[in-house]
N, C-alpha and C. Protein backbone atom coordinates (compact mmCIF):
# COMPACT_ATOMS: atom_id res chain seq x y z
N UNK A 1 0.84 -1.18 0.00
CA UNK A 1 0.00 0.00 0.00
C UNK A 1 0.89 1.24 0.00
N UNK A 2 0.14 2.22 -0.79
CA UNK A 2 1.23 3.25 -0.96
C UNK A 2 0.44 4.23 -0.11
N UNK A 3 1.05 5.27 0.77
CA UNK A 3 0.69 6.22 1.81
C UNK A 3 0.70 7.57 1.68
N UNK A 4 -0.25 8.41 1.19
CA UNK A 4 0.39 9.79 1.07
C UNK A 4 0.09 10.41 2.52
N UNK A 5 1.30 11.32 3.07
CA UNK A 5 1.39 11.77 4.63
C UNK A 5 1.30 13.21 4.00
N UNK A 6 0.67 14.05 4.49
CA UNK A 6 0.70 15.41 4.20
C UNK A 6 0.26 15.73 5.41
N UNK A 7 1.40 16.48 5.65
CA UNK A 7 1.78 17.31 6.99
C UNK A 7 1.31 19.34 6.59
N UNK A 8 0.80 19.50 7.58
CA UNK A 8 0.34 20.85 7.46
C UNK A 8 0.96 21.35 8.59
N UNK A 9 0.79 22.76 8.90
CA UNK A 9 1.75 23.80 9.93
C UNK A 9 1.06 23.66 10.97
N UNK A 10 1.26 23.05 11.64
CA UNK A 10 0.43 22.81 13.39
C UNK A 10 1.88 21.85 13.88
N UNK A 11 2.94 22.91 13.88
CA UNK A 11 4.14 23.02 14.43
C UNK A 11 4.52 22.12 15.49
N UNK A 12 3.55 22.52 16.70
CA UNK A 12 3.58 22.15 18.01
C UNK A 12 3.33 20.51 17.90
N UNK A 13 2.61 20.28 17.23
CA UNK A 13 2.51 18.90 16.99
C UNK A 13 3.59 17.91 16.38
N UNK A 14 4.38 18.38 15.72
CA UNK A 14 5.37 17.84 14.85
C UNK A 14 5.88 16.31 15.59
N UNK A 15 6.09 16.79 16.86
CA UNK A 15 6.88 15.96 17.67
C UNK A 15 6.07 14.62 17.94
N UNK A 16 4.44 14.63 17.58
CA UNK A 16 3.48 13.53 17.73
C UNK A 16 3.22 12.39 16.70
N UNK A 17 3.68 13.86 15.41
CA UNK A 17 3.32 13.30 13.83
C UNK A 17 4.59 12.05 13.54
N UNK A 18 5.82 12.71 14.32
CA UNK A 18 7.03 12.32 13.04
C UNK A 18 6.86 10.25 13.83
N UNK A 19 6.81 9.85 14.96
CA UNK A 19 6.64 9.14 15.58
C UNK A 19 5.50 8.20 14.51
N UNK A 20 4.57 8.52 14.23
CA UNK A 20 2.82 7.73 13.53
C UNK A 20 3.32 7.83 12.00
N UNK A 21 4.37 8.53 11.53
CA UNK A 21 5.10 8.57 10.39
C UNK A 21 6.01 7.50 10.21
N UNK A 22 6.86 7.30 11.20
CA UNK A 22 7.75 6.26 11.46
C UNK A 22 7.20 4.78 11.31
N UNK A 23 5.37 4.69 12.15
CA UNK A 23 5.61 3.50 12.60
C UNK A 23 4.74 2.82 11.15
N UNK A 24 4.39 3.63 10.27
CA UNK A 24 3.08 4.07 8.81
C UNK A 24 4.59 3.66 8.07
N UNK A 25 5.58 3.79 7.83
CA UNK A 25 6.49 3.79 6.85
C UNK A 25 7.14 2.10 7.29
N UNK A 26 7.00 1.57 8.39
CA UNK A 26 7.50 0.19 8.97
C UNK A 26 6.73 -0.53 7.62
N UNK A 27 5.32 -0.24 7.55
CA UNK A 27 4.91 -1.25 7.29
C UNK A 27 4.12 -0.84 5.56
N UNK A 28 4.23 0.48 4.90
CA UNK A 28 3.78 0.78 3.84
C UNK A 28 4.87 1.42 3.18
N UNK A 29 4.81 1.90 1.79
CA UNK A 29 5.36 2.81 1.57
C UNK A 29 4.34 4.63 1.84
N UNK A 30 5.41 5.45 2.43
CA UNK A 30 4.75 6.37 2.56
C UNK A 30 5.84 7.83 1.66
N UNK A 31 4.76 8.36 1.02
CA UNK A 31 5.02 9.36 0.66
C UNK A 31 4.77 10.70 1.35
N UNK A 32 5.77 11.40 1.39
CA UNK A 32 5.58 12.71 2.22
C UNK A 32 5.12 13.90 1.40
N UNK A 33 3.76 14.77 2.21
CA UNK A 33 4.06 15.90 1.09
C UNK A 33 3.32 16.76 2.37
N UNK A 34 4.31 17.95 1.99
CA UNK A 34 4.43 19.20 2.81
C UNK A 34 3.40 19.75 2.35
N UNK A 35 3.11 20.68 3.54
CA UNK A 35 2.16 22.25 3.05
C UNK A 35 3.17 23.29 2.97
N UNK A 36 2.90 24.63 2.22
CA UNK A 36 4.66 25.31 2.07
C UNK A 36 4.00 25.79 3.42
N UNK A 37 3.57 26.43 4.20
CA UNK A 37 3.78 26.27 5.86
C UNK A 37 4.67 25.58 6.36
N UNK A 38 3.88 24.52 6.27
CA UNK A 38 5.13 23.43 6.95
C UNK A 38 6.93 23.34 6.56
N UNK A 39 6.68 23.25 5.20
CA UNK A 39 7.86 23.19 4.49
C UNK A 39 8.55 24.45 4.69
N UNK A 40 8.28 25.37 4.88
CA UNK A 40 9.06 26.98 4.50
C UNK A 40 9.13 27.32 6.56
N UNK A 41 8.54 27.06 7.20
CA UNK A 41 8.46 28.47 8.51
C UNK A 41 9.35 27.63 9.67
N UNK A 42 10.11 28.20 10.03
CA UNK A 42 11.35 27.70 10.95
C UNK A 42 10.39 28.35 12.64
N UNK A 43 10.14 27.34 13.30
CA UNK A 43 9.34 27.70 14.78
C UNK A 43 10.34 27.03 15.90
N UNK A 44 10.02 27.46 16.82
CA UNK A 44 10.86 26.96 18.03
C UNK A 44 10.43 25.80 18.41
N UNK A 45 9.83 25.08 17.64
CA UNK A 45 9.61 23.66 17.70
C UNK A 45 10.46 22.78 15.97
N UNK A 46 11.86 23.36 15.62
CA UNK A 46 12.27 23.16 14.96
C UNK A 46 12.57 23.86 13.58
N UNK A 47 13.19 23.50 12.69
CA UNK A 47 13.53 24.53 11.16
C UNK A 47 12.57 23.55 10.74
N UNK A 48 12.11 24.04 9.45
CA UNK A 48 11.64 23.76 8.55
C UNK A 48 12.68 22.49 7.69
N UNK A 49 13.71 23.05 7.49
CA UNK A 49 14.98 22.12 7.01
C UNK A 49 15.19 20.74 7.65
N UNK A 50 15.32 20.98 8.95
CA UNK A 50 15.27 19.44 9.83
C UNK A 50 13.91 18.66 9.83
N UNK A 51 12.64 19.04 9.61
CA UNK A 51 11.33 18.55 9.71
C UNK A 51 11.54 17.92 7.84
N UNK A 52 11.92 18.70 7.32
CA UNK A 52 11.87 18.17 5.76
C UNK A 52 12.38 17.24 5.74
N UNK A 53 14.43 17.27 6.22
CA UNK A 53 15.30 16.19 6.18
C UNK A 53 14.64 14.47 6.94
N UNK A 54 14.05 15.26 8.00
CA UNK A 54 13.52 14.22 8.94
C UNK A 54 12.32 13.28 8.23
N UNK A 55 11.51 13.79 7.79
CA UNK A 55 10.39 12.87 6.76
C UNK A 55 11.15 12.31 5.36
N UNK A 56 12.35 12.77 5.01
CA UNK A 56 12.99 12.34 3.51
C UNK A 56 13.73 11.15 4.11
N UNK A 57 14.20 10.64 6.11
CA UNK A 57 14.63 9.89 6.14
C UNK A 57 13.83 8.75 6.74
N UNK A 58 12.81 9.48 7.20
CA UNK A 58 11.71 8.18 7.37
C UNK A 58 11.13 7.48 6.29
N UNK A 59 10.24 8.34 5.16
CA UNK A 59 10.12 7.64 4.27
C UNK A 59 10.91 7.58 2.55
N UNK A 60 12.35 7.69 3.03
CA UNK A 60 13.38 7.18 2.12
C UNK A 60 12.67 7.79 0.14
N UNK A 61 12.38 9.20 0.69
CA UNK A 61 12.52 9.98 -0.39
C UNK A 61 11.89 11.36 -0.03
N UNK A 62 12.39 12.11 -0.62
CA UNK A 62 12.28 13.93 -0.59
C UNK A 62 10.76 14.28 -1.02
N UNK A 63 9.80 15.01 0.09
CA UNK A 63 8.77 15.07 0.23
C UNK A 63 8.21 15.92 -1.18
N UNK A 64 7.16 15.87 -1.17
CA UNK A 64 6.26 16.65 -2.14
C UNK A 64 6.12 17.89 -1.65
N UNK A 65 6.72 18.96 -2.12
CA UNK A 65 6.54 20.76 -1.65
C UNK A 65 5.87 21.65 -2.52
N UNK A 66 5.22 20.91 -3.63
CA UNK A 66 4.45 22.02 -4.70
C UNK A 66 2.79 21.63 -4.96
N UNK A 67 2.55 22.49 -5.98
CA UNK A 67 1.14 21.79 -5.92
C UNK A 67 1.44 21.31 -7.67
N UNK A 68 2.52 21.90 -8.29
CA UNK A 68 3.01 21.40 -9.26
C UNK A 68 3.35 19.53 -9.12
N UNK A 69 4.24 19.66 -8.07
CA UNK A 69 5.08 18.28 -7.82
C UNK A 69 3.45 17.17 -7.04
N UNK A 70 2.32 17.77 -6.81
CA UNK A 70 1.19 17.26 -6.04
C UNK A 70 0.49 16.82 -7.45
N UNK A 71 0.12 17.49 -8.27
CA UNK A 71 -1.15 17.49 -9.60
C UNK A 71 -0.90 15.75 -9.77
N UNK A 72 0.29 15.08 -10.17
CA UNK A 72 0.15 13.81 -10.58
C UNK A 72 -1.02 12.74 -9.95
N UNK A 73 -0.48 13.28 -8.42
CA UNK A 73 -1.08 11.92 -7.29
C UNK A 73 -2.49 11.90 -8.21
N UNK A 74 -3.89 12.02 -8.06
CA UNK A 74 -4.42 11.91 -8.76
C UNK A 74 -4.67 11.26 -9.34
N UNK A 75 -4.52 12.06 -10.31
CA UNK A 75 -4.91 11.11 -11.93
C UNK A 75 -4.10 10.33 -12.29
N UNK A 76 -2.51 10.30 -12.12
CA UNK A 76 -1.86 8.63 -11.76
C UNK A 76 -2.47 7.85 -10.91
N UNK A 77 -3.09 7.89 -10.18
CA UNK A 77 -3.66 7.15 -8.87
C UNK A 77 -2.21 6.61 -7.84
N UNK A 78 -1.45 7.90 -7.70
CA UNK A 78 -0.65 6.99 -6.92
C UNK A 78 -0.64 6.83 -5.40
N UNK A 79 -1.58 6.88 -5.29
CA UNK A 79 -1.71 6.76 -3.43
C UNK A 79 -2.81 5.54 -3.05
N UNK A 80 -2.72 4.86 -2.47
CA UNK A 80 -3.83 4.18 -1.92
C UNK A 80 -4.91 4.63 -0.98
N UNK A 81 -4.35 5.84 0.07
CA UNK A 81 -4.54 6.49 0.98
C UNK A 81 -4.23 7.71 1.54
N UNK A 82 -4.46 8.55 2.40
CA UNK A 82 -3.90 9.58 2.47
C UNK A 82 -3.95 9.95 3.77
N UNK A 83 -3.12 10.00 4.49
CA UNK A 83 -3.02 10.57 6.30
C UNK A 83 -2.71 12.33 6.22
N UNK A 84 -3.12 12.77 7.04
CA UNK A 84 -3.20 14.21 7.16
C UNK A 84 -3.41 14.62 8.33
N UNK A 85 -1.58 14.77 8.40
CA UNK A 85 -1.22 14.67 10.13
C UNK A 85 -0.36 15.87 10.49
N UNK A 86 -0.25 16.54 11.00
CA UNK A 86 -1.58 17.56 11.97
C UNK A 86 -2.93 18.20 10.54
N UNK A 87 -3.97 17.86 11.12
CA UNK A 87 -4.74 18.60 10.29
C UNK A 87 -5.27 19.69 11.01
N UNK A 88 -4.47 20.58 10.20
CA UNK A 88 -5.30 22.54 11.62
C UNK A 88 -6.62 22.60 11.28
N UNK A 89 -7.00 23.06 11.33
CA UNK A 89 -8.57 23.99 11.22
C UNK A 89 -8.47 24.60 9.93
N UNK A 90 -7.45 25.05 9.55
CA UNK A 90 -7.78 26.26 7.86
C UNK A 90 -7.80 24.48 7.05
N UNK A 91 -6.78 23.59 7.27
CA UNK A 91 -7.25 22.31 6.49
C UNK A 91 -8.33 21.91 6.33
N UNK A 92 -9.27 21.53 7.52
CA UNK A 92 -10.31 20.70 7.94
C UNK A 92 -11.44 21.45 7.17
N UNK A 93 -11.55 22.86 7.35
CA UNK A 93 -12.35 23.93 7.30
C UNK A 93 -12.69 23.33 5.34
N UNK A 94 -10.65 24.16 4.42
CA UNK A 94 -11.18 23.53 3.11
C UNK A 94 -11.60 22.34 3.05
N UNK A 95 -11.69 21.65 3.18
CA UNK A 95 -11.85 20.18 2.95
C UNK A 95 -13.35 19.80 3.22
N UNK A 96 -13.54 20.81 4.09
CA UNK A 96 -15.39 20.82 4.21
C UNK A 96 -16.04 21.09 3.54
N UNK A 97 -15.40 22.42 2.92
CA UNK A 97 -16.16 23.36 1.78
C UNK A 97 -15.89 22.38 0.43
C-alpha cells in the first residue's frame, strides 16, 4: 500500500506526527508531502529544514513541496490512501467546503 502523509503547519505537533510517520512507513510505503507552511516556517519547535530532512529519512525519499510536484497523485492514482497529520482547522475547514 502506498501512503500519502501530508503534513500541514500545526508546528507544536510535529513531535506527535514524526513518531505515527515512522511507525506508517515500517509497514507501507509512505510518501511525504508538505504544506509550504510546513515546508518553508522555521518555529521553536524546529527549522523547517530538519522537519523536511527528517520525513525524507523516514520515508526514504524527498517530500512533495508544490502543488506542481502534487497534480500527478491523482490522476496517476498513486496513493492508496492519504493521512493528514496535523490537520489545523484552515485544512479541515477547506476540505469541508
Amino acid at each position: 500500500m502506498t501512503v500519502g502523509f501530508a503534513v500541514c503547519g500545526s508546528h507544536c505537533t510535529f513531535s506527535q506526527m514524526f513518531p505515527a510517520m515512522e511507525e506508517l512507513a515500517k509497514h507501507h510505503t509512505v510518501i511525504p508531502i508538505f504544506s509550504q507552511a510546513a515546508a518553508s516556517t522555521d518555529t521553536r519547535f524546529g527549522s523547517a529544514r530538519e522537519h523536511l530532512q527528517r520525513a525524507e529519512a523516514i520515508c526514504g525519499c524527498a517530500p512533495i513541496l508544490t502543488v506542481a510536484q502534487a497534480e500527478p497523485i491523482g490522476p496517476k492514482k498513486l496513493l492508496d490512501a492519504l493521512v493528514i497529520a496535523p490537520c489545523t482547522g484552515n485544512t479541515l475547514a477547506k476540505l469541508a467546503h
